[in-house]
Protein backbone atom coordinates (compact mmCIF):
# COMPACT_ATOMS: atom_id res chain seq x y z
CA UNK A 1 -43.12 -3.32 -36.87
CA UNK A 2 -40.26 -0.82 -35.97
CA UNK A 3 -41.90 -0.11 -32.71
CA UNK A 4 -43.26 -3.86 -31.47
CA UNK A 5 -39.28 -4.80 -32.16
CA UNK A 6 -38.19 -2.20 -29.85
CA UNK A 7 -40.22 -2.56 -27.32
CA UNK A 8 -39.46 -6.11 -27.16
CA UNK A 9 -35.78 -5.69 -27.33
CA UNK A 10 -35.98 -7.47 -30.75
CA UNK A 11 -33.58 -6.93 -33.67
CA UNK A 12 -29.57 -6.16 -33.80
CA UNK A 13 -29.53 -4.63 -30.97
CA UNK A 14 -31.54 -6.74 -29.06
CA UNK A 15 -28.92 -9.68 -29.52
CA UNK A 16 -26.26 -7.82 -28.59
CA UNK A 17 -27.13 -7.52 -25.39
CA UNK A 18 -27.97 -11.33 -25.15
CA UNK A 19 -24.27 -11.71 -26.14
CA UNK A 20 -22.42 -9.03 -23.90
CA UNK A 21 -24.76 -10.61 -21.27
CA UNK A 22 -23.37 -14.14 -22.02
CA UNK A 23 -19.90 -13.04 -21.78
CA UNK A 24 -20.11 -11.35 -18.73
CA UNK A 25 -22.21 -14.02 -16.68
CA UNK A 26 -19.23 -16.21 -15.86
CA UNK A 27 -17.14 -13.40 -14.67
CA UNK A 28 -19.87 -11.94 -12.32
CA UNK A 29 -20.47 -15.35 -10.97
CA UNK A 30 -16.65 -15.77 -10.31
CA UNK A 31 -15.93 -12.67 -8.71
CA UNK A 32 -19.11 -13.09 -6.43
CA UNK A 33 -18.09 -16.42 -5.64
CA UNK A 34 -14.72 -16.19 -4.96
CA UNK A 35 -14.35 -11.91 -3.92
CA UNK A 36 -18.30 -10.57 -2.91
CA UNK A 37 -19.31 -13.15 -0.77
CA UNK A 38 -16.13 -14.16 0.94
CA UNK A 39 -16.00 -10.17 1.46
CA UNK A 40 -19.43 -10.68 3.72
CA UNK A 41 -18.70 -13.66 5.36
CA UNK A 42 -15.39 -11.65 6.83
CA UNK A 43 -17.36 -9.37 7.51
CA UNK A 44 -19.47 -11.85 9.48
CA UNK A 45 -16.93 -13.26 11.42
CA UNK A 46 -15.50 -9.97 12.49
CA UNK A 47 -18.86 -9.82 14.55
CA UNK A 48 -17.79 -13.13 15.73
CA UNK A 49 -15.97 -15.06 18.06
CA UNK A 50 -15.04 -17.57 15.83
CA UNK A 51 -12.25 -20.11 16.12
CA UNK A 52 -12.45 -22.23 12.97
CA UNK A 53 -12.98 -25.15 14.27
CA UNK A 54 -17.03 -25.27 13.15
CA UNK A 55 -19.24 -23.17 11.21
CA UNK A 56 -18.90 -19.52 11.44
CA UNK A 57 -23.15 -19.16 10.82
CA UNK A 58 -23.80 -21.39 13.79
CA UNK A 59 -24.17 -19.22 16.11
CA UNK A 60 -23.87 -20.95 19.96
CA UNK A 61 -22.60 -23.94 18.62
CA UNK A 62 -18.72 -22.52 19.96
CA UNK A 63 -19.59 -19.41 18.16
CA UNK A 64 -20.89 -16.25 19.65
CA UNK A 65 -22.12 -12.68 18.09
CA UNK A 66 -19.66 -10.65 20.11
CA UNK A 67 -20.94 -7.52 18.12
CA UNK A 68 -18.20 -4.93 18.09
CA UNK A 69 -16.44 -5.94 20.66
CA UNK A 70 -13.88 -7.14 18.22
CA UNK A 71 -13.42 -3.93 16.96
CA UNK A 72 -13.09 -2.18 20.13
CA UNK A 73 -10.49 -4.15 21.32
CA UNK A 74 -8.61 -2.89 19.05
CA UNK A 75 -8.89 0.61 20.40
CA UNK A 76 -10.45 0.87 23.24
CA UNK A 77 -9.13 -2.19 25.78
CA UNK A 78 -6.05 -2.36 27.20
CA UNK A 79 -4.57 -5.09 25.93
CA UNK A 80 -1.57 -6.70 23.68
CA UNK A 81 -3.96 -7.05 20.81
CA UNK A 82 -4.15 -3.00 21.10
CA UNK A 83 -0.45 -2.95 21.60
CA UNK A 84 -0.01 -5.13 18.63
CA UNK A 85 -2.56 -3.49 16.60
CA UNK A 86 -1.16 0.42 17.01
CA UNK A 87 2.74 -0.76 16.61
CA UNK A 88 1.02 -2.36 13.44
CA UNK A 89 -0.40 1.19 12.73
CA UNK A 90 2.50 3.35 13.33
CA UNK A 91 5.00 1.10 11.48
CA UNK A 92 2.70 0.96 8.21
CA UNK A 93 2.21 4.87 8.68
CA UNK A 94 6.32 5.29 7.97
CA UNK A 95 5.97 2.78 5.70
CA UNK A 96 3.75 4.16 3.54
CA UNK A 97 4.76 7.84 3.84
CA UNK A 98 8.19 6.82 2.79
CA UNK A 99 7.19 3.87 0.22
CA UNK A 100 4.61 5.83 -1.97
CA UNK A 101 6.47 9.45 -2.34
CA UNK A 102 10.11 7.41 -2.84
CA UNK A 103 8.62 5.17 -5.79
CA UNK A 104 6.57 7.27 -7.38
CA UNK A 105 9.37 9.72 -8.01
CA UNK A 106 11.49 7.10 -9.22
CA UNK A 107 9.02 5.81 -11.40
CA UNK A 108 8.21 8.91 -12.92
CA UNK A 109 12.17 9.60 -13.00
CA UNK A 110 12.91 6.49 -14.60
CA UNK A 111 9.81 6.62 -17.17
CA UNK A 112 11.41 10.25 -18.18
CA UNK A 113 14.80 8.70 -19.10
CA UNK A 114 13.38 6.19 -20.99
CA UNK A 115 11.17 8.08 -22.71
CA UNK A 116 14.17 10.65 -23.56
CA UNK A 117 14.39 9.95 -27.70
CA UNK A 118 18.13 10.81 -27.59
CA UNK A 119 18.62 7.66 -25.10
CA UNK A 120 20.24 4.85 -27.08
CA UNK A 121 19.57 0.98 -25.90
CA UNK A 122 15.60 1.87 -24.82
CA UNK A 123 14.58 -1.67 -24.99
CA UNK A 124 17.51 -2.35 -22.65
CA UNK A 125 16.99 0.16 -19.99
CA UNK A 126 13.29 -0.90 -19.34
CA UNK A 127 13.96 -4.40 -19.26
CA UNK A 128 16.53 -3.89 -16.73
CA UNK A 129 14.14 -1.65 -14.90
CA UNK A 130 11.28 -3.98 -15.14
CA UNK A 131 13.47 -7.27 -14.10
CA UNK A 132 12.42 -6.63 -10.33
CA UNK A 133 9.04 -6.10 -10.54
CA UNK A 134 8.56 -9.43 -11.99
CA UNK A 135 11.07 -11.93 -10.14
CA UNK A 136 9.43 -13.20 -7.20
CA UNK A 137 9.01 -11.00 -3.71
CA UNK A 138 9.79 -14.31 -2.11
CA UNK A 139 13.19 -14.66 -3.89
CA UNK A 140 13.92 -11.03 -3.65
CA UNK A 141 12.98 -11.09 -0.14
CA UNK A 142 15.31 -13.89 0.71
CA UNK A 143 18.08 -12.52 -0.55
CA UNK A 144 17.81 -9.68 1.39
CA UNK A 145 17.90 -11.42 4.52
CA UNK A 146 21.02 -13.00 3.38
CA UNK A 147 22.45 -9.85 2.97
CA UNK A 148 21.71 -8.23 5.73
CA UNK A 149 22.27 -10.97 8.26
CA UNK A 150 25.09 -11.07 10.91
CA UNK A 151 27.20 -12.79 8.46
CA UNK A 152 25.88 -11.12 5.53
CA UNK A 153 27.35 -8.83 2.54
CA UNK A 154 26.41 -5.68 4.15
CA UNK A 155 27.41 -6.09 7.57
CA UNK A 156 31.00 -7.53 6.44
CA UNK A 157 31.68 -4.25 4.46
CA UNK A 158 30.43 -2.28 7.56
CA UNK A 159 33.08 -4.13 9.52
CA UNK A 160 35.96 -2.66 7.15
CA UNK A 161 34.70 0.65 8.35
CA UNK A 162 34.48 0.57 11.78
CA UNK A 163 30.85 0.02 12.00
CA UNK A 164 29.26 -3.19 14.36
CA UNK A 165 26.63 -4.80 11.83
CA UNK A 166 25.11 -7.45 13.53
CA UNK A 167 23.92 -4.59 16.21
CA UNK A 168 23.12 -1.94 14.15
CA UNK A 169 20.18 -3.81 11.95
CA UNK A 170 19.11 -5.74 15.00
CA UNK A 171 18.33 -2.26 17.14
CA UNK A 172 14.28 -1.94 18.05
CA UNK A 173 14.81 1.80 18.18
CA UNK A 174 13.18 4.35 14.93
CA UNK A 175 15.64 6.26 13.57
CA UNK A 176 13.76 9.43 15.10
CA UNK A 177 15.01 8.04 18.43
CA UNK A 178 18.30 7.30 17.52
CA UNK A 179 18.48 11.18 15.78
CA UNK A 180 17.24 12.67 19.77
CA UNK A 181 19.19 10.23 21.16
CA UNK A 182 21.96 11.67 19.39
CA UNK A 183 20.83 15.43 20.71
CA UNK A 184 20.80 14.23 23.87
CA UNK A 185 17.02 13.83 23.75
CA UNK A 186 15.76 10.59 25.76
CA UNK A 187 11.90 10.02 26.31
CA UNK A 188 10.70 13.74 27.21
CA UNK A 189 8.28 14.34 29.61
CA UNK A 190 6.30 16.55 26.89
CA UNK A 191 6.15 13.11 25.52
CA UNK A 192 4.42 10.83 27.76
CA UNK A 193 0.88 11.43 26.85
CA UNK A 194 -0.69 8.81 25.47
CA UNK A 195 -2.79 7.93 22.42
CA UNK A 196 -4.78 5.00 21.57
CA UNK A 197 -2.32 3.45 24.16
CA UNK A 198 0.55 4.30 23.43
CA UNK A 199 2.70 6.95 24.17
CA UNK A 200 3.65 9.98 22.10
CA UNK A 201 7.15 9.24 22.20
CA UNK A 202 6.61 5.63 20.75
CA UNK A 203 4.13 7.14 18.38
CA UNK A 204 7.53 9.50 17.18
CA UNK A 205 9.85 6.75 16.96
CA UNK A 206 10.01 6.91 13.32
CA UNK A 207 11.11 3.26 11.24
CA UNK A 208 13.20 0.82 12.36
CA UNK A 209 16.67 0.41 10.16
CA UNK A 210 15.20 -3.20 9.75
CA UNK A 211 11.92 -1.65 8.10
CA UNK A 212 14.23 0.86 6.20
CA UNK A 213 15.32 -2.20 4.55
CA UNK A 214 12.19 -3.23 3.75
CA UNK A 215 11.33 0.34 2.36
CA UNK A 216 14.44 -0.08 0.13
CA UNK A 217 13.71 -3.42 -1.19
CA UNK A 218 10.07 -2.62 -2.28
CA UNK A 219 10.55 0.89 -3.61
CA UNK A 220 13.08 -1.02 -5.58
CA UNK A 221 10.89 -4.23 -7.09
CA UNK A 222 7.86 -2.07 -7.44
CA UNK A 223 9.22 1.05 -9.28
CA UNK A 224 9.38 -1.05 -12.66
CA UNK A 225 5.66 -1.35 -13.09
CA UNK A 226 4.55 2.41 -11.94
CA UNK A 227 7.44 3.26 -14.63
CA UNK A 228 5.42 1.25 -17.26
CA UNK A 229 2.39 3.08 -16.83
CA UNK A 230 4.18 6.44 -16.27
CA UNK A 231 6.03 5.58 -19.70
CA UNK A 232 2.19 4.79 -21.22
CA UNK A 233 1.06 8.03 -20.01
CA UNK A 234 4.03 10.08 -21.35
CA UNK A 235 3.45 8.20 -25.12
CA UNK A 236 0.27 9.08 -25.16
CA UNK A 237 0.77 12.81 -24.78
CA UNK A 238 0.47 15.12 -27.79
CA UNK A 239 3.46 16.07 -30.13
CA UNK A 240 1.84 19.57 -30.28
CA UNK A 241 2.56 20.13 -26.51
CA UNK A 242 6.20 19.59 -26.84
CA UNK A 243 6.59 21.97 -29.83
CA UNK A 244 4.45 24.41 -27.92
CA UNK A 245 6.74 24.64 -24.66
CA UNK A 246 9.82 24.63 -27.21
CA UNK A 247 8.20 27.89 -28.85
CA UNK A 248 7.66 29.61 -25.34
CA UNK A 249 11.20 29.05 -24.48
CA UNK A 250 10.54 27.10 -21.11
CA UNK A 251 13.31 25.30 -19.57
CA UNK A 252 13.05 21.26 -18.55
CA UNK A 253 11.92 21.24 -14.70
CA UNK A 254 9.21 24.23 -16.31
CA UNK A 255 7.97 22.44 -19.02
CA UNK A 256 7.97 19.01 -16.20
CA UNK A 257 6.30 20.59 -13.52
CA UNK A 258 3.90 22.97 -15.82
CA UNK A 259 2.83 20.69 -18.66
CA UNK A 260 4.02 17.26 -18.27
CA UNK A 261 2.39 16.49 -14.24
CA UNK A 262 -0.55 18.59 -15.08
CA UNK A 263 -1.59 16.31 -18.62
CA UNK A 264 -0.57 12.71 -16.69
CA UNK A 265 -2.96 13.78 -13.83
CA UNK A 266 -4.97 10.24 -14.24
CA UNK A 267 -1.89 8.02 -14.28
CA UNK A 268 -0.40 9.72 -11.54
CA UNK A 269 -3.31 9.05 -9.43
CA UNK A 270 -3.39 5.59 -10.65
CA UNK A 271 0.10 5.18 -9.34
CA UNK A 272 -0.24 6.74 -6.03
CA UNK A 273 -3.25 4.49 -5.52
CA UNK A 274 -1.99 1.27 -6.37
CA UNK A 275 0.70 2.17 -4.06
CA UNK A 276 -1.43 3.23 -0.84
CA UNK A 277 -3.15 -0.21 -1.39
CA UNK A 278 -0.17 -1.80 -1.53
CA UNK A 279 1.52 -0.23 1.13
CA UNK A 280 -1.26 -0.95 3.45
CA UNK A 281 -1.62 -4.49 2.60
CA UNK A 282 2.40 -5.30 2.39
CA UNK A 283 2.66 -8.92 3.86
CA UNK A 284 4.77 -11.20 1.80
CA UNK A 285 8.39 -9.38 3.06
CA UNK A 286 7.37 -9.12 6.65
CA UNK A 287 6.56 -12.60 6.71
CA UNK A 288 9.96 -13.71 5.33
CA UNK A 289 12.20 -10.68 6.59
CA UNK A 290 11.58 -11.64 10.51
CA UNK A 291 7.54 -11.46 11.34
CA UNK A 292 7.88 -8.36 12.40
CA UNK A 293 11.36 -8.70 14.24
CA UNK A 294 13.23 -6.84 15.98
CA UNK A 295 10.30 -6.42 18.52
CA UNK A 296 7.96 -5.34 16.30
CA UNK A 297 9.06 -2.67 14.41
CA UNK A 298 8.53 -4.28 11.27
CA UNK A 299 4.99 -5.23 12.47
CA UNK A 300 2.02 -4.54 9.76
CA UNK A 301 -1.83 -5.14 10.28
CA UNK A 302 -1.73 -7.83 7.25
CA UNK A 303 0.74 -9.98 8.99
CA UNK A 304 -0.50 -8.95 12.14
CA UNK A 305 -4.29 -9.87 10.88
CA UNK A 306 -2.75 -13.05 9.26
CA UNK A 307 -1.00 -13.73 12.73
CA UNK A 308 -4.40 -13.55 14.77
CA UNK A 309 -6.25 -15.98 12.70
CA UNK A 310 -3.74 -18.56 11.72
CA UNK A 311 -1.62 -18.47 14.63
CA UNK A 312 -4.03 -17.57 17.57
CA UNK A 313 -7.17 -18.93 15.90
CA UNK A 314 -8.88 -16.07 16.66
CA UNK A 315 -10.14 -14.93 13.09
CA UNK A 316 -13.02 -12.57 14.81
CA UNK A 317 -9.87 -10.23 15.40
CA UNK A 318 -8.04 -10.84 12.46
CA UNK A 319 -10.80 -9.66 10.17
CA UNK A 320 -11.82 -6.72 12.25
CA UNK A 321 -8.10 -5.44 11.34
CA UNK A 322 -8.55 -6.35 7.72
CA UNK A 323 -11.96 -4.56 7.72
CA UNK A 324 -9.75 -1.52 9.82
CA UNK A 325 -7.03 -1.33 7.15
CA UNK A 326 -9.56 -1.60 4.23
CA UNK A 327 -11.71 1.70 5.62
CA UNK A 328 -8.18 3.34 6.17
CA UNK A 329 -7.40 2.80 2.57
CA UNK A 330 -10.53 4.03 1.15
CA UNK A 331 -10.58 7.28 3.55
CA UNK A 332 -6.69 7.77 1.81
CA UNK A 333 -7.70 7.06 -1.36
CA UNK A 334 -10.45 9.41 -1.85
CA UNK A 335 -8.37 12.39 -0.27
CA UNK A 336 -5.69 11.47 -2.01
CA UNK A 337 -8.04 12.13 -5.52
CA UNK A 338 -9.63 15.13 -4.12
CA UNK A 339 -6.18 16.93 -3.56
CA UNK A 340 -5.39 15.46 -6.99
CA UNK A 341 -8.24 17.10 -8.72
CA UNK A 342 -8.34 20.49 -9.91
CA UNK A 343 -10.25 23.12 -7.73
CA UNK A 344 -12.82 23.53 -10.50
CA UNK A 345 -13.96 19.70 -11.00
CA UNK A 346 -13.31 18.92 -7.35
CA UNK A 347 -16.20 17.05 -5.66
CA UNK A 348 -17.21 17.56 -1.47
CA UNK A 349 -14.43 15.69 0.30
CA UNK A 350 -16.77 12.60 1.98
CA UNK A 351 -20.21 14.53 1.05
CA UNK A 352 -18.57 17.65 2.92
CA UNK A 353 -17.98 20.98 1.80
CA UNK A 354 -17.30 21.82 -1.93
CA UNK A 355 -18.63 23.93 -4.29
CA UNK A 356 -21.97 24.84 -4.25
């Protein structure tokens, strides 16, 4: 009897996977509904040259299967979409190799200090922390530009030193130009070779101030939740470990950079993740803070993507940069967790090399 209810998935068992099935039924059908299959009919149209004005499937009814052509516009053809698309590139590039070390760091700084036992008013400190991670981008955003307008906060104090404001944050040039500019340094003729279409020089210019204000204002709203999780992390550690380093005698930045990293491996690549994604994908400030203004050196591939489809109606292009960005992310992510990985446990880097 045993045996015949086994095999038939009978029993306790048995209905326990009837109910875990029933409760996860309506989830699979959302996310296939509303995140797999929109994920392949991008994917569709980014072999298209569809204009959204008919049905992306019917192909030669004003839609054609352009093949890749999409996507090699974007690096091979001379062209403003390339233009667009590598500005888009090298912008997000500073972006995100100033965004992800900057909050991370002060996540993990702030998480510390909150985590201290001798602090007094915890509750306080990570509310105030927290506060701009949950007001609204929009709002936050906003503000900012009020600030920093020709009119603004910023640029009056700058006046009372001297400074020209309204100039200053409206200058196209990186601050990597402005630094050889300053050496006497202008456009170098070991400099003019180019790459992907543009030129090395453009590809050194380094961030705009404009997108330096950008950096500032999301390092600042999204250190808050990366300190949550940092703080979860730290909680969760062993009291042993503590009174073990206490024993040995090993001083704070020993005990931080010997014990404490090492044993918070998995939130720390949690953190650096959701940041790369996030970086890559940053949309909501561009799109308020100028739309990529001054001449587009705030200029991402999500508002550049969201730009092609919306604005040009050409949403072949647009989701040939989404599908761009999304490989870029994934090719990021999984070095990023191979360098985070210890030697011993450490997988071939995309099927590559390894241990054997």
């Amino acid at each position: 009897m045993a045996l015949t209810r086994k095999a038939t998935g009978g029993g306790i068992r048995g209905r326990e996977g009837i109910a875990g099935w029933l409760f996860v039924i309506p989830m699979i059908v959302i996310l296939g509904l509303f995140l797999v299959i929109p994920i392949f009919m991008a994917l569709w149209v980014s072999f298209t040259n569809w204009q959204g004005n008919t049905n992306p499937f019917s192909i030669g009814q004003g839609t054609e299967l352009v093949g890749a052509k999409n996507y090699t516009d974007l690096f091979a053809r001379d062209g403003l979409t390339r233009d667009n698309f590598m500005q888009s590139l090298g912008n997000t590039f500073y972006y995100v190799l100033l965004v992800v070390p900057l909050q991370t760091v002060l996540a993990l700084a702030l998480a510390l200090l909150v985590n201290n036992k001798m602090l007094k008013g915890k509750s306080f400190f990570r509310t105030a922390f927290y506060f701009p991670s949950v007001t609204s981008s929009i709002a936050i955003a906003t503000v900012f530009l009020f600030l920093f307008s020709n009119s603004g906060a910023v640029n009056s104090l700058l006046d009372l030193f001297g400074v020209d404001g309204p100039n200053w944050f409206t200058d196209s040039r990186g601050v990597l130009h402005l630094l050889f500019n300053a050496v006497g340094v202008d456009n170098p003729g070991w400099a003019q070779g180019e790459i992907l279409g543009r030129s090395l020089w453009d590809w050194l210019s380094g961030p705009s101030v404009a997108l330096f204000v950008i950096i500032f204002l999301v390092v600042w709203t999204t250190s808050g939740t990366f300190m949550l999780m940092f703080i979860a992390a730290l909680q969760d550690l062993p009291v042993e470990v503590d009174e073990a380093a206490a024993l040995d005698g090993v001083s704070k930045w020993q005990k931080l950079r010997l014990v404490t990293i090492p044993m918070i491996r998995p939130a720390l690549f949690l953190v650096i993740t959701l940041g790369l994604i996030g970086t890559w994908q940053v949309f909501d400030q561009i799109y308020v803070m100028g739309k990529g203004a001054p001449d587009g050196t705030t200029l991402t591939p999500a508002f550049l993507s969201y730009q092609q489809s919306f604005g040009n109606f050409r949403y072949g292009s647009g989701a040939a940069m989404a599908f761009v960005v999304f490989v870029i992310i994934i090719v990021l992510t999984r070095i990023q967790r191979y360098v985070l990985t210890d030697k011993d446990e450490r997988k071939p880097l995309f099927g590559i090399g390894g241990r054997r």
